[in-house]
C-alpha atoms as a PDB file:
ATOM      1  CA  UNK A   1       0.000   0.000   0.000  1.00  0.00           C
ATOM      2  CA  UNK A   2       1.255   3.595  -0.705  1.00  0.00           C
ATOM      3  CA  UNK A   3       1.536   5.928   1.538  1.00  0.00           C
ATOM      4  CA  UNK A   4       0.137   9.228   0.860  1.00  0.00           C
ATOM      5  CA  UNK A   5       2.021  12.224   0.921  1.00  0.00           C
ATOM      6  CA  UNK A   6      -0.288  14.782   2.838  1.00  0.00           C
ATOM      7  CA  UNK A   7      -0.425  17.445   0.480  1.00  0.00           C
ATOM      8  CA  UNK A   8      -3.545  18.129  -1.143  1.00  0.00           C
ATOM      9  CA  UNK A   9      -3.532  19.554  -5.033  1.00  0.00           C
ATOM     10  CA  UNK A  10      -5.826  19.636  -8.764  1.00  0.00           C
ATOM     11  CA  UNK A  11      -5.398  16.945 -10.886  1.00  0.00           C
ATOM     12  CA  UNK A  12      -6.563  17.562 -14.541  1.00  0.00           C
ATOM     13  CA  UNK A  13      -6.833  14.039 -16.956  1.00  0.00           C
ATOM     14  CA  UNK A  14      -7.553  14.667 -20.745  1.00  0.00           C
ATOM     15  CA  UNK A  15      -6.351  12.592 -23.516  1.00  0.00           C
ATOM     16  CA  UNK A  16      -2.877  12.703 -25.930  1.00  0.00           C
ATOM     17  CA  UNK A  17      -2.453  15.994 -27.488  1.00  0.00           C
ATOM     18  CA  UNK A  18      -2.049  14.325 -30.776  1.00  0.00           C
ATOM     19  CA  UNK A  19      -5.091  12.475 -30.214  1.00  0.00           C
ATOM     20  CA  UNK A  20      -7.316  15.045 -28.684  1.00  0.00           C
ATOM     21  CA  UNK A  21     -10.785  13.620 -29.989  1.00  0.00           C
ATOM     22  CA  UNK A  22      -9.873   9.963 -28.450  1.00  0.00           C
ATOM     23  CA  UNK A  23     -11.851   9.521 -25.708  1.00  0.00           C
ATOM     24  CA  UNK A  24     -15.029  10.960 -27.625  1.00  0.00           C
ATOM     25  CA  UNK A  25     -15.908  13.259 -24.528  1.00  0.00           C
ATOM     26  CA  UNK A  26     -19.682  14.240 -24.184  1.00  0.00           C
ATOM     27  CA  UNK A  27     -21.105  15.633 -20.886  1.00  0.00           C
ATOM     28  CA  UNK A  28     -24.113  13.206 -20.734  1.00  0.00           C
ATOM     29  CA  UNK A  29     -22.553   9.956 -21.358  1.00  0.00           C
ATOM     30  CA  UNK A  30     -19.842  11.234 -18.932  1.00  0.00           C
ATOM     31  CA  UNK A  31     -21.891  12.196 -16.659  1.00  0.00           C
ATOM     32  CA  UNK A  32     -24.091   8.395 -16.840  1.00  0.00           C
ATOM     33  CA  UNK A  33     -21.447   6.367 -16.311  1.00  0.00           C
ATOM     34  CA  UNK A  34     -19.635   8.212 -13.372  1.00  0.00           C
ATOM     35  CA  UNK A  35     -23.187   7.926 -11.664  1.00  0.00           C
ATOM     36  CA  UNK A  36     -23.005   4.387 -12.324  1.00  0.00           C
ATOM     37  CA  UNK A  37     -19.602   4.044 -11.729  1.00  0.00           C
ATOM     38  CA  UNK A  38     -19.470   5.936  -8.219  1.00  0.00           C
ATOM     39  CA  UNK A  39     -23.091   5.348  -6.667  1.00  0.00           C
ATOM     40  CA  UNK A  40     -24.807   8.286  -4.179  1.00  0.00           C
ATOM     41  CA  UNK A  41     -22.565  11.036  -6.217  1.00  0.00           C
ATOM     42  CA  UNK A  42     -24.119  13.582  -8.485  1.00  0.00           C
ATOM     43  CA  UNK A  43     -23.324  15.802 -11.265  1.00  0.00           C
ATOM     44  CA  UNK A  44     -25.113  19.047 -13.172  1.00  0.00           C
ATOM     45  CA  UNK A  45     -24.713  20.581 -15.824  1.00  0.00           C
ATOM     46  CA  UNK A  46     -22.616  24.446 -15.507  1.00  0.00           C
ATOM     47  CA  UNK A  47     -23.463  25.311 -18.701  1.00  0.00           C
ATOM     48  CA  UNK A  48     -20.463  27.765 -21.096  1.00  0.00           C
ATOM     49  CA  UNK A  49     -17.316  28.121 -18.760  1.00  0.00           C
ATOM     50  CA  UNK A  50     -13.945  29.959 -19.794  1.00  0.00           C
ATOM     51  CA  UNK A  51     -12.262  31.830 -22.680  1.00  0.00           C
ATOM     52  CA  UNK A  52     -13.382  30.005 -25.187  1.00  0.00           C
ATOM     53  CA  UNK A  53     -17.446  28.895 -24.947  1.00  0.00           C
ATOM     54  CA  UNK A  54     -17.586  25.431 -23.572  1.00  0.00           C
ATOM     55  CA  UNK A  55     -19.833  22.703 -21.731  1.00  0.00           C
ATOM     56  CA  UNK A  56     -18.680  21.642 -18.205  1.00  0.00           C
ATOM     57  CA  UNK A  57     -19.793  19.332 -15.918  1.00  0.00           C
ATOM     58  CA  UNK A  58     -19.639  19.838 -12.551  1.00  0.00           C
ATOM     59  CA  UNK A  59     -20.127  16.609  -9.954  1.00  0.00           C
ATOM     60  CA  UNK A  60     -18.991  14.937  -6.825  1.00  0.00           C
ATOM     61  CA  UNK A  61     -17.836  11.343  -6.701  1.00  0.00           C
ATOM     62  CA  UNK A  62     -18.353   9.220  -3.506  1.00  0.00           C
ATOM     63  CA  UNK A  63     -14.953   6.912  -3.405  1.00  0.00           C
ATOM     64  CA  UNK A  64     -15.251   5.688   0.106  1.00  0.00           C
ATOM     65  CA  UNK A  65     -17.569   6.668   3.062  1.00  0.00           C
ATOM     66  CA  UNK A  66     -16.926  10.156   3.762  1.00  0.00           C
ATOM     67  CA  UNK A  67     -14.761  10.464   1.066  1.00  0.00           C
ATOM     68  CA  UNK A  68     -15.791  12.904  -2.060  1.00  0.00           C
ATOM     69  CA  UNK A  69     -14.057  13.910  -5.472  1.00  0.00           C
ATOM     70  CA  UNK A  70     -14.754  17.521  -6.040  1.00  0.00           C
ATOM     71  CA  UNK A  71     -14.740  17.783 -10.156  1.00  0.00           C
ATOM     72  CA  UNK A  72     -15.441  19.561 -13.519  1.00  0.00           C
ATOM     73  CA  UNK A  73     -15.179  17.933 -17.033  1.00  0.00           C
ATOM     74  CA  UNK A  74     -14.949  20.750 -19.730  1.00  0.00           C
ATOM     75  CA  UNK A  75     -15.650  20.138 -23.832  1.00  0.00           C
ATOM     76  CA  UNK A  76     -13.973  23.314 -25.445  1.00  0.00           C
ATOM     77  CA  UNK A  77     -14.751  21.467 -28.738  1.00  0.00           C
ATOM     78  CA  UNK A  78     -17.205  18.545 -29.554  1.00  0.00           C
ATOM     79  CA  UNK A  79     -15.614  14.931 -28.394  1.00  0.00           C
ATOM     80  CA  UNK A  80     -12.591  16.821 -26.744  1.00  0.00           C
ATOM     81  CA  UNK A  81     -12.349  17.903 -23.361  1.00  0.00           C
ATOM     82  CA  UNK A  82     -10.772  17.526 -19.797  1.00  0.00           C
ATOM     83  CA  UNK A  83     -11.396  16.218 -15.989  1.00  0.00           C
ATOM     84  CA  UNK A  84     -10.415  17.932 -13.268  1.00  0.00           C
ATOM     85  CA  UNK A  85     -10.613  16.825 -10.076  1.00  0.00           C
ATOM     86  CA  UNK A  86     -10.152  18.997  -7.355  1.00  0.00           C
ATOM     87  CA  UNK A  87      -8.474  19.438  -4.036  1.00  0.00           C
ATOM     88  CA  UNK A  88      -7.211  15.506  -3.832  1.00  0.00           C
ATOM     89  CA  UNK A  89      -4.994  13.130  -2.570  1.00  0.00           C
ATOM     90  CA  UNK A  90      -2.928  11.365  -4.811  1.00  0.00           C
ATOM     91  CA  UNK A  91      -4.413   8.280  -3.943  1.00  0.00           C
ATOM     92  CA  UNK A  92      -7.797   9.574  -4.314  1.00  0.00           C
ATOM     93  CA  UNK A  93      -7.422  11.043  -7.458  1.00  0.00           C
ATOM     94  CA  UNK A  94      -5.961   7.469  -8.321  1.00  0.00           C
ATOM     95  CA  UNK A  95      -9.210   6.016  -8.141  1.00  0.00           C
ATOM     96  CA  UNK A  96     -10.737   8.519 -10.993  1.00  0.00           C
ATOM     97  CA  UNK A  97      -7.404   8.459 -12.918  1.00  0.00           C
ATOM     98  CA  UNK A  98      -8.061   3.970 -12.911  1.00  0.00           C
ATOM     99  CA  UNK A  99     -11.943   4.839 -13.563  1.00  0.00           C
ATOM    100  CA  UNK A 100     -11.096   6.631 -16.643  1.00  0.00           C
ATOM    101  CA  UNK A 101      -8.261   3.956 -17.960  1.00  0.00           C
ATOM    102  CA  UNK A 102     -10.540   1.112 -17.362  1.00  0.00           C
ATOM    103  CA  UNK A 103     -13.783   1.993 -18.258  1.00  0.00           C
ATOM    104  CA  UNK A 104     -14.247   5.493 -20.102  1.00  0.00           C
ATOM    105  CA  UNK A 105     -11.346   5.603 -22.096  1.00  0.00           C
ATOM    106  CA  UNK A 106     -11.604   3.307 -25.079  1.00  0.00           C
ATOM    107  CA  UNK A 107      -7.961   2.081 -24.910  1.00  0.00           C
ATOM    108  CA  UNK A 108      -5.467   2.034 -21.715  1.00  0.00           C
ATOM    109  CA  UNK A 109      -2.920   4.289 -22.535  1.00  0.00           C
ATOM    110  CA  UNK A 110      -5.460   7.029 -23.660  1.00  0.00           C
ATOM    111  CA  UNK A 111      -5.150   9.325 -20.160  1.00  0.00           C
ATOM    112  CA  UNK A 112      -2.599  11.611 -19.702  1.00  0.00           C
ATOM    113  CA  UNK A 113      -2.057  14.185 -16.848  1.00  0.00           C
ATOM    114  CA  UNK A 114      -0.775  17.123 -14.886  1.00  0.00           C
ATOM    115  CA  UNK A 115      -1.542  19.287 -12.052  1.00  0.00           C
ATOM    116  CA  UNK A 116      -2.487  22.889 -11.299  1.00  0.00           C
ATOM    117  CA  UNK A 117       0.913  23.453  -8.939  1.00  0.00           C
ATOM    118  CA  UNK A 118       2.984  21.807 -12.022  1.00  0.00           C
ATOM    119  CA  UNK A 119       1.218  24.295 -14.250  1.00  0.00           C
ATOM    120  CA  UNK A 120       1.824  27.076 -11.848  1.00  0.00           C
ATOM    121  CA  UNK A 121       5.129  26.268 -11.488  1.00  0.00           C
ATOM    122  CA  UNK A 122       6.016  26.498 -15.806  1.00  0.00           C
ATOM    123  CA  UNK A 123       6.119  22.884 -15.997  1.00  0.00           C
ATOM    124  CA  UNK A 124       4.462  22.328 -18.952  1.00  0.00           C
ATOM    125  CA  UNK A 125       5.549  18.198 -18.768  1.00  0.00           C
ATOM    126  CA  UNK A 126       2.662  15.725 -19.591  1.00  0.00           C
ATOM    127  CA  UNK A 127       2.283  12.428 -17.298  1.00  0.00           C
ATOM    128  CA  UNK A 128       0.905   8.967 -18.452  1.00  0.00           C
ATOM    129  CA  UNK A 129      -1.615   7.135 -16.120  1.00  0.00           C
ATOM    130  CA  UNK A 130       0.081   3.594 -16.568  1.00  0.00           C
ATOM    131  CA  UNK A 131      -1.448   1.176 -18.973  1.00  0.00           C
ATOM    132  CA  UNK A 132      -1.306  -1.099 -16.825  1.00  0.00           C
ATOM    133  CA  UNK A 133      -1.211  -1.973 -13.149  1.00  0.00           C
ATOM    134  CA  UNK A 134      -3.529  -1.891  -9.758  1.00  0.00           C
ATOM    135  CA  UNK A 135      -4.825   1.387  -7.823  1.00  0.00           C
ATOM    136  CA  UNK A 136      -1.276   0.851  -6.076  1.00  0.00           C
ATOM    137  CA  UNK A 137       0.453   1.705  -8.829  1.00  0.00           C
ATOM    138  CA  UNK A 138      -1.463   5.121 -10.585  1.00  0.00           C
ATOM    139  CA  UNK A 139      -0.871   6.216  -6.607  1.00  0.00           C
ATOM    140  CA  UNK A 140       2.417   5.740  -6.931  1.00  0.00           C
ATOM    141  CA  UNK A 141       2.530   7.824 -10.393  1.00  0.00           C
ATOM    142  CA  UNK A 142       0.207  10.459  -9.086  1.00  0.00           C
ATOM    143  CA  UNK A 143       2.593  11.109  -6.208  1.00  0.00           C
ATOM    144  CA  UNK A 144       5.582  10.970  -7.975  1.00  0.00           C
ATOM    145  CA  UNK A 145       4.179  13.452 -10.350  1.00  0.00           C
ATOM    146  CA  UNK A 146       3.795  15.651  -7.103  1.00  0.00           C
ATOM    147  CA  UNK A 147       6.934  15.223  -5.744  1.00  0.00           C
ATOM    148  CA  UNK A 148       8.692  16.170  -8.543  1.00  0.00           C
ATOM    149  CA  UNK A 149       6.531  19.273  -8.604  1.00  0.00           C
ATOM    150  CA  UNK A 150       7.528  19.817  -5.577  1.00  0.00           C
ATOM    151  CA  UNK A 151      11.287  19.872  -6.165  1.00  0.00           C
ATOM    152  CA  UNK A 152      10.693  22.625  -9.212  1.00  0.00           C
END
């Protein structure tokens, strides 16, 4: 089991840059299956958010009694878009980041990531969620990914 390091940060998950289109994003289907997915969460619609007019999703994913994902999933452009969870562990954004890989994503190596503090910090560096591997091991990616953020 990994250990988690305490601090708390914004994870965003969206597909390869050369591939933009791949996971097919749209708000209602996304929004279905994390209500299947995650039972006793919820998720509405926000309606046009940002610079450029898009769709976003707002919702909050029950992982674990008393445990909550705080996200928005934006579409800038149809079948394109982005996750973002909010305020997280490492290993709770894990359990979104192995969501998406197994079951949203049509193929494993599909989800990429970053964070807001790498972002903040001029790292412009995009992560791969492993293709493979338990909860254990996207934990152990997420918080490497935040330790080396750290050390920027």
């Amino acid at each position: 089991m990994i250990t988690d390091n305490p601090i708390r940060g914004s994870f965003l998950f969206f597909p390869p840059a050369d591939n933009a289109a791949a996971w097919n994003l749209r708000l209602d289907d996304l929004s279905q299956q994390l209500l299947e997915a995650f039972p006793d969460s919820s998720a509405w619609a926000e309606g046009p958010l940002g610079p450029r007019p898009s769709e976003a999703l707002s919702f909050e994913a029950k992982i674990s009694d008393g445990v909550w994902l705080d996200g928005l999933a934006s579409t800038p452009f149809e079948g394109m878009g982005s996750i973002l969870i909010r305020n997280a562990l490492a290993s709770e954004a894990a359990i979104l980041a192995k969501w998406l890989r197994d079951s949203y994503a049509p193929a494993p190596d599909l989800v990429h990531f970053t964070s807001e503090k790498a972002m903040t910090n001029g790292d412009d560096s995009i992560w791969k969620i492993p293709a493979e591997g338990d909860l254990d091991t996207i934990t152990a990616k997420l918080q490497q990914h935040i330790d080396a953020t750290e050390e920027l």
